[in-house]
N, C-alpha and C. Protein backbone atom coordinates (compact mmCIF):
# COMPACT_ATOMS: atom_id res chain seq x y z
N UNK A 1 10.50 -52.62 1.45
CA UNK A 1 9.38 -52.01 2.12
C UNK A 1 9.11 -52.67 3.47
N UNK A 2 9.94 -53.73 3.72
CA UNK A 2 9.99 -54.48 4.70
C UNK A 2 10.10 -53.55 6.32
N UNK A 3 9.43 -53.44 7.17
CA UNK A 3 9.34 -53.04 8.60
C UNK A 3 9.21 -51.57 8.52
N UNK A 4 8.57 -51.15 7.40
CA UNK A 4 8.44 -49.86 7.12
C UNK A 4 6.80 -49.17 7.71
N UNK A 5 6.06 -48.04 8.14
CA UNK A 5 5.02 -48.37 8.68
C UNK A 5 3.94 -47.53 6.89
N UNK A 6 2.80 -48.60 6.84
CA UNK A 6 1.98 -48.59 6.14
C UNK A 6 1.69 -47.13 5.02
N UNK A 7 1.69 -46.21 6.12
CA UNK A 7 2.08 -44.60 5.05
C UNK A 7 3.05 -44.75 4.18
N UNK A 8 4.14 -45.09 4.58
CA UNK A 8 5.20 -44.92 3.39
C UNK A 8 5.48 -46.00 2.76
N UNK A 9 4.97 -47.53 3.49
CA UNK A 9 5.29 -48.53 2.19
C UNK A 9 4.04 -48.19 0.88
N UNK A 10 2.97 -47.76 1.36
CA UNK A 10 2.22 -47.35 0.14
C UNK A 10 2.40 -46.46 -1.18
N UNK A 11 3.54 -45.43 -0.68
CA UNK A 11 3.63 -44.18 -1.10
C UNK A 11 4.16 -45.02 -2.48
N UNK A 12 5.14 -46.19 -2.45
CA UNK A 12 5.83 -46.55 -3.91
C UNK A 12 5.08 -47.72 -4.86
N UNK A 13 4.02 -48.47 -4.15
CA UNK A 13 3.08 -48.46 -5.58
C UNK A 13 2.17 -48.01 -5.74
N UNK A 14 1.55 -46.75 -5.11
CA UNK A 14 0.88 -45.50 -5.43
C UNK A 14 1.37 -45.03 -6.53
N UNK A 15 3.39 -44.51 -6.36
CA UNK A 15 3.58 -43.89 -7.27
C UNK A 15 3.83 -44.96 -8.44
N UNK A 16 4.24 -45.99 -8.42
CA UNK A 16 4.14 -47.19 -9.58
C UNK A 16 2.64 -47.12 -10.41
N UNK A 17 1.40 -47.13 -9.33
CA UNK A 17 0.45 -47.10 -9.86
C UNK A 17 0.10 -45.65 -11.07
N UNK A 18 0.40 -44.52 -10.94
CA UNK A 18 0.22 -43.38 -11.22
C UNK A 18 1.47 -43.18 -12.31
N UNK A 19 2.50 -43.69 -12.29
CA UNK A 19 2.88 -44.31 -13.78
C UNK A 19 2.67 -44.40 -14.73
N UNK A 20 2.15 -45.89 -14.08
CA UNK A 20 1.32 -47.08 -15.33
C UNK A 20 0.04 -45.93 -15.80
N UNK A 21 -0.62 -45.17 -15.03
CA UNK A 21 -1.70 -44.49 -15.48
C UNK A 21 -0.89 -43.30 -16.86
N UNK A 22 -0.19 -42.50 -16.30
CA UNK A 22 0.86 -41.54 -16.92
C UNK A 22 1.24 -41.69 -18.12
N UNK A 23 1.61 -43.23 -18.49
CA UNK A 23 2.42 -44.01 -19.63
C UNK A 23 1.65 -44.83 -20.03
N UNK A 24 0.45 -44.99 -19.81
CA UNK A 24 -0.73 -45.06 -20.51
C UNK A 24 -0.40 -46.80 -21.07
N UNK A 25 0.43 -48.00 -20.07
CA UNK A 25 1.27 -48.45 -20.06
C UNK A 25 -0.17 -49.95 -20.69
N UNK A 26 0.00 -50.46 -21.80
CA UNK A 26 -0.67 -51.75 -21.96
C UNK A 26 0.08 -52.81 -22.64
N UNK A 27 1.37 -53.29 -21.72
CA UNK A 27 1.64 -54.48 -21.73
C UNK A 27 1.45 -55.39 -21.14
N UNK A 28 0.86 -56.17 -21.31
CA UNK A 28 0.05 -57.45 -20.35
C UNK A 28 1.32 -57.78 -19.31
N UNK A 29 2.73 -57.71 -19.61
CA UNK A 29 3.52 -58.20 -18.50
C UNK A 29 3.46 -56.88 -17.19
N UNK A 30 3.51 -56.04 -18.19
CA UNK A 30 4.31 -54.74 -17.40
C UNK A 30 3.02 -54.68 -16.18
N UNK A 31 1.20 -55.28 -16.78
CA UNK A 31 0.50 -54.69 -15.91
C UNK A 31 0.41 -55.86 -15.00
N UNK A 32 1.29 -57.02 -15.33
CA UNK A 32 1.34 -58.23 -14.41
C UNK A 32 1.79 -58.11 -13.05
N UNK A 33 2.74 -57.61 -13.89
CA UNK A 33 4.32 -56.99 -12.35
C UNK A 33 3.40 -56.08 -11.76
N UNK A 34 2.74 -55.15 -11.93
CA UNK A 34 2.19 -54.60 -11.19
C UNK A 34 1.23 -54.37 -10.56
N UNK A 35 0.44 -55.56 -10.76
CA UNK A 35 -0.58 -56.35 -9.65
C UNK A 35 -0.56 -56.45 -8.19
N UNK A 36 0.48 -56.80 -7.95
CA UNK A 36 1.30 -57.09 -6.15
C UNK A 36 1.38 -56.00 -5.65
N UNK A 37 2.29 -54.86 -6.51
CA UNK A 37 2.55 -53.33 -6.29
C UNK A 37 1.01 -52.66 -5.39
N UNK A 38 0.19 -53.06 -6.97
CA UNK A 38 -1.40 -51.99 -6.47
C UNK A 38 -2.04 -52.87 -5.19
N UNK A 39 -1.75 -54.14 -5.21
CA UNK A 39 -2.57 -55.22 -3.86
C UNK A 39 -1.44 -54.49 -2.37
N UNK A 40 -0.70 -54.45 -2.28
CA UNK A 40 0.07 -54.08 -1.18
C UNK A 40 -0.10 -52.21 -0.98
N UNK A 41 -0.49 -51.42 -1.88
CA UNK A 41 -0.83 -50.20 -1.86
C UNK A 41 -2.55 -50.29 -1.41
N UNK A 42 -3.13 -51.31 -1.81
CA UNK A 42 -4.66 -50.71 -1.78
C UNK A 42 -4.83 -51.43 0.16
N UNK A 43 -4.06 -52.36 0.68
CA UNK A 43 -4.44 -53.24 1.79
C UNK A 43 -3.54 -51.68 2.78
N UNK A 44 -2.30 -51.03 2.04
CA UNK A 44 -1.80 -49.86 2.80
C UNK A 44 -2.72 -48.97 3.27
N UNK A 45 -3.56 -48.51 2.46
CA UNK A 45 -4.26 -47.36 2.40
C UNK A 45 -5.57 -47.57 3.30
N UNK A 46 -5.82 -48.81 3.07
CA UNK A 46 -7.15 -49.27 4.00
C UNK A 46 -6.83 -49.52 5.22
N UNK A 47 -5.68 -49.73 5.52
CA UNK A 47 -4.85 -49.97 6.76
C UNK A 47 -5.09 -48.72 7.76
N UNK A 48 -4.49 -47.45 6.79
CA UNK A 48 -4.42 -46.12 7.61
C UNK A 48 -5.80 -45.30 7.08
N UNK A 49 -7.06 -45.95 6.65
CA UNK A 49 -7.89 -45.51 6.60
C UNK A 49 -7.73 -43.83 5.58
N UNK A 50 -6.86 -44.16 4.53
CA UNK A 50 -7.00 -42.97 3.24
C UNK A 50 -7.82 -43.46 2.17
N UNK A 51 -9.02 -43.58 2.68
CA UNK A 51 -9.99 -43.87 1.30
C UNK A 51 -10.27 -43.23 0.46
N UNK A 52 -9.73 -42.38 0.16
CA UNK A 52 -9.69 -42.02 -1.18
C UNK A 52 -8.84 -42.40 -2.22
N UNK A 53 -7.62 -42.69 -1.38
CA UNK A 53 -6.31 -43.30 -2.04
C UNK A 53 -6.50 -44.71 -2.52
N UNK A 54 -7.17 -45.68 -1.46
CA UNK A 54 -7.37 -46.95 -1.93
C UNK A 54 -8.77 -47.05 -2.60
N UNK A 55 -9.17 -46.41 -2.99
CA UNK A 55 -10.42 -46.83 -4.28
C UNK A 55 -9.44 -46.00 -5.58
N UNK A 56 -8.95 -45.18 -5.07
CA UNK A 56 -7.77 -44.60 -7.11
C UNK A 56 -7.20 -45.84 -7.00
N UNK A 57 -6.72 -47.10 -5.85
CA UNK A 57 -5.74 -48.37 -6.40
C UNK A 57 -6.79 -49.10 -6.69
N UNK A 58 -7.91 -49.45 -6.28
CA UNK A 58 -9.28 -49.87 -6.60
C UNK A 58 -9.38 -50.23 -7.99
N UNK A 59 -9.60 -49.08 -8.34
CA UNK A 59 -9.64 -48.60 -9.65
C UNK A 59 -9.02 -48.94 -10.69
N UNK A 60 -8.13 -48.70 -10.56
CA UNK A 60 -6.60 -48.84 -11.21
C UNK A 60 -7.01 -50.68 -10.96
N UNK A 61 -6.77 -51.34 -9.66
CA UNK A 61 -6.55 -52.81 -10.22
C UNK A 61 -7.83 -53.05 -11.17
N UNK A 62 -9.12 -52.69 -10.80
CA UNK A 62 -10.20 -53.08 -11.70
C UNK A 62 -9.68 -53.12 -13.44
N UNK A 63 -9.48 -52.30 -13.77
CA UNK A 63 -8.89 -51.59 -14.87
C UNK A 63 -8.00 -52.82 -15.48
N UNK A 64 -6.51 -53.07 -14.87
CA UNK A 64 -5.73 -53.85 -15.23
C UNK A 64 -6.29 -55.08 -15.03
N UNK A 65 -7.20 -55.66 -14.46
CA UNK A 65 -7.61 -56.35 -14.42
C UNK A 65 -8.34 -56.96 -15.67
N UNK A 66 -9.43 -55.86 -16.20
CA UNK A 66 -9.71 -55.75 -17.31
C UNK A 66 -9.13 -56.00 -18.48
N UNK A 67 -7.92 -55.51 -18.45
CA UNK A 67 -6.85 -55.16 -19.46
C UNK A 67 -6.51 -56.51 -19.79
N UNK A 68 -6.51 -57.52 -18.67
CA UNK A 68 -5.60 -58.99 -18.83
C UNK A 68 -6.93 -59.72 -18.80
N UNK A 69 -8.13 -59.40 -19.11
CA UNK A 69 -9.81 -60.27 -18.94
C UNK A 69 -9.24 -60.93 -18.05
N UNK A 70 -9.01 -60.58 -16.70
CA UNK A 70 -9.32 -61.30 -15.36
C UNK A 70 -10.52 -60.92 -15.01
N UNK A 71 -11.79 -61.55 -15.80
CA UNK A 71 -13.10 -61.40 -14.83
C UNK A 71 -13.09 -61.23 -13.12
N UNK A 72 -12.89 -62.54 -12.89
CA UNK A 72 -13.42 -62.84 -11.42
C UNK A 72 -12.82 -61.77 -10.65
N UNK A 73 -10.93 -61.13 -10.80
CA UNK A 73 -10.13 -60.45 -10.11
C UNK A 73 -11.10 -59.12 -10.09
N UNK A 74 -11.42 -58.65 -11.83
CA UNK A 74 -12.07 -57.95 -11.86
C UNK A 74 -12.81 -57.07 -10.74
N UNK A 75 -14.09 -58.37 -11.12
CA UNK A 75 -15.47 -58.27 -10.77
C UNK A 75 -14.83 -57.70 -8.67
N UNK A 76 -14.56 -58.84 -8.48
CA UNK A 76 -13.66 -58.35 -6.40
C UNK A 76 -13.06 -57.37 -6.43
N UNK A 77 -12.22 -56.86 -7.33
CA UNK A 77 -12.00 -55.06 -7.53
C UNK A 77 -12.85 -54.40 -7.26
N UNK A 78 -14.19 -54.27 -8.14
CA UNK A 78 -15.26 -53.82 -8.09
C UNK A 78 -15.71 -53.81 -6.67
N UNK A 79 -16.10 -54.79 -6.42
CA UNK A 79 -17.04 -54.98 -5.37
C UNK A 79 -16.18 -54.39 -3.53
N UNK A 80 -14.81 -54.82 -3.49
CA UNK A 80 -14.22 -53.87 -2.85
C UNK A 80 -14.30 -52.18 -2.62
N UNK A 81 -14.14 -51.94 -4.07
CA UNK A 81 -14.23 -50.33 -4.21
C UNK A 81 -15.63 -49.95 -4.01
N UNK A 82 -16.63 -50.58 -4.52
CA UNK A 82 -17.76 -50.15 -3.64
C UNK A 82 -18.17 -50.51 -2.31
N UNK A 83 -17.58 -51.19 -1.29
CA UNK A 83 -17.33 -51.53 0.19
C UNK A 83 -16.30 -50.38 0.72
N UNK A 84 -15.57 -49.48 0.23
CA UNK A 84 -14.44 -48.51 0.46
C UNK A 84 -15.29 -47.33 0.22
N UNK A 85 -16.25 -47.70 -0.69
CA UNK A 85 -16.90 -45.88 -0.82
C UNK A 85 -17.80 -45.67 0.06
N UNK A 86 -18.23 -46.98 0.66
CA UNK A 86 -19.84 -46.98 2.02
C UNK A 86 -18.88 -47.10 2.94
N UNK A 87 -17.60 -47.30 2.98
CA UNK A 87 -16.84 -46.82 4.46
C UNK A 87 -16.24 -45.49 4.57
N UNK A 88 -16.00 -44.87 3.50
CA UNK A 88 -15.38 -43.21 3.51
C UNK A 88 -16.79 -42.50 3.82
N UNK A 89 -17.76 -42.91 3.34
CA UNK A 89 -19.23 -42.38 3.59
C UNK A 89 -19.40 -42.44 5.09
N UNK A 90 -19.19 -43.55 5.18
CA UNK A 90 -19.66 -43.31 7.54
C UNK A 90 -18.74 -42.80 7.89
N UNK A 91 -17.47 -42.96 7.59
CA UNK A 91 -16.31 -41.88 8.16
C UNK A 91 -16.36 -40.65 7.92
N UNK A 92 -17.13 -39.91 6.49
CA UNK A 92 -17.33 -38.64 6.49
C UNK A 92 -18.49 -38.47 7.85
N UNK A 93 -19.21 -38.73 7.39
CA UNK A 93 -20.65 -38.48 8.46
C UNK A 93 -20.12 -38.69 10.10
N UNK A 94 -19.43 -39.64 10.64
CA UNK A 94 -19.03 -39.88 11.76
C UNK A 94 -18.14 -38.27 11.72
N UNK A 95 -17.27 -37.88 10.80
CA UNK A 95 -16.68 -36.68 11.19
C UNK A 95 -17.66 -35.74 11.10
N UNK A 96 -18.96 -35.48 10.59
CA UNK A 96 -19.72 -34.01 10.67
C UNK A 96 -20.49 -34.32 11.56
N UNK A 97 -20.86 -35.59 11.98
CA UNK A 97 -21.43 -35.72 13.23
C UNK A 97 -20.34 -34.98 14.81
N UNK A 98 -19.69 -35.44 14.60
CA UNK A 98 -18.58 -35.08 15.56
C UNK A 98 -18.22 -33.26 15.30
N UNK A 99 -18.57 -32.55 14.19
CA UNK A 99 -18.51 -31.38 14.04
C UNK A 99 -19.58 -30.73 14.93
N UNK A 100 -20.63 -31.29 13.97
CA UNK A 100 -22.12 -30.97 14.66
C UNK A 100 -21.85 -30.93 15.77
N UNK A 101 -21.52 -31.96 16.62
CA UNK A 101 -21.30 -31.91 18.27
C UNK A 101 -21.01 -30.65 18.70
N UNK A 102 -19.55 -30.56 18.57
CA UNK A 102 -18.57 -29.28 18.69
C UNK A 102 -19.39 -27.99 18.50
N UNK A 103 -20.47 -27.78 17.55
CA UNK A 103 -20.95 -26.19 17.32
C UNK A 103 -22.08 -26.15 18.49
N UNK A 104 -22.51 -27.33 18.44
CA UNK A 104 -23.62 -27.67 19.81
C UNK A 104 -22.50 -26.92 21.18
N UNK A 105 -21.90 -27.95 21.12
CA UNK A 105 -21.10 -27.36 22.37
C UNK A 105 -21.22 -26.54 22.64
N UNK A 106 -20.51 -25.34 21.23
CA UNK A 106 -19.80 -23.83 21.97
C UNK A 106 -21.23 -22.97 21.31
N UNK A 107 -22.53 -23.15 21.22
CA UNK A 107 -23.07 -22.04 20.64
C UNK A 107 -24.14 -22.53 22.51
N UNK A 108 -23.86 -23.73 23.24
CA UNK A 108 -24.38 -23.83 24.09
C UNK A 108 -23.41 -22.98 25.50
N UNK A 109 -22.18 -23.23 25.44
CA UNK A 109 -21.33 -22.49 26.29
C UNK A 109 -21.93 -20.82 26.00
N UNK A 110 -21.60 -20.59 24.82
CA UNK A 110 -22.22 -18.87 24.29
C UNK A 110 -23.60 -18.95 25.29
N UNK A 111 -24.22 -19.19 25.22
CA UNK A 111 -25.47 -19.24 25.22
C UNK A 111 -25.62 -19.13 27.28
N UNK A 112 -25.10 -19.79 27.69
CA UNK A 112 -24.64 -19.79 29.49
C UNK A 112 -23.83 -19.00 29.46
N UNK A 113 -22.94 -18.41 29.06
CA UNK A 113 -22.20 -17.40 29.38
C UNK A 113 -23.03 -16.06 29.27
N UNK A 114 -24.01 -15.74 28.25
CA UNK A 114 -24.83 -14.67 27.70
C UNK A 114 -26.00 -14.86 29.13
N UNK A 115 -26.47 -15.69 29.23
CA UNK A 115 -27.12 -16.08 30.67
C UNK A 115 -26.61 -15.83 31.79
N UNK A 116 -25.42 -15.95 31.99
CA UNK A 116 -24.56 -15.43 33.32
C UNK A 116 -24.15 -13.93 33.36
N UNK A 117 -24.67 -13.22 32.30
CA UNK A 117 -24.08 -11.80 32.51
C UNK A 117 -25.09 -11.48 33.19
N UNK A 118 -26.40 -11.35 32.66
CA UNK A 118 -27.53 -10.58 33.28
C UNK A 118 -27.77 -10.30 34.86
């Protein structure tokens, strides 16, 4: 995954992650190995700003985390994925703000143009 750019090194422990979900997988090793997988997928996703993608790895590490009583890893799972959901939140709003703009715009262009006929 080495010099690869962040979209596509994510894409393979996304799909590792979605697996382990699939195969319903609870071997303490199997969810060991795949600790690094979901940490290098969830730092991907936050990278290129797909928050939705990195709170499902969120998730998922919370979970395995669980699975192996890693409290503390846990508990920073947690508390991440709720720092990822108050940032997809201003990024939604920053985008309907930026919508809002746009209808301002053109119902104001309409609006001078309907003014310039008369």
């Amino acid at each position: 995954m080495a010099g690869r750019d962040a979209g596509a090194s994510s894409l393979l422990p996304n799909t590792l992650c979605l697996t382990l979900q699939a195969d319903n997988v609870q071997s303490p090793a199997s969810l060991r190995e795949a600790i690094p997988y979901l940490k290098i997928s969830e730092a991907d996703y936050l990278k290129i700003e797909i928050y939705a993608a990195a709170r499902r790895v969120q998730y998922v590490l919370s979970v395995v985390y669980n699975t192996l009583n890693m409290k503390a890893e846990r508990d920073a799972a947690v508390k991440r994925l709720g720092e990822t959901e108050e940032k997809s939140k201003v990024v939604s709003g920053e985008a309907a703000d930026a919508q809002m703009i746009e209808i301002i715009n053109l119902v104001s262009e309409v609006g001078v143009g309907l003014a310039a006929r008369e």
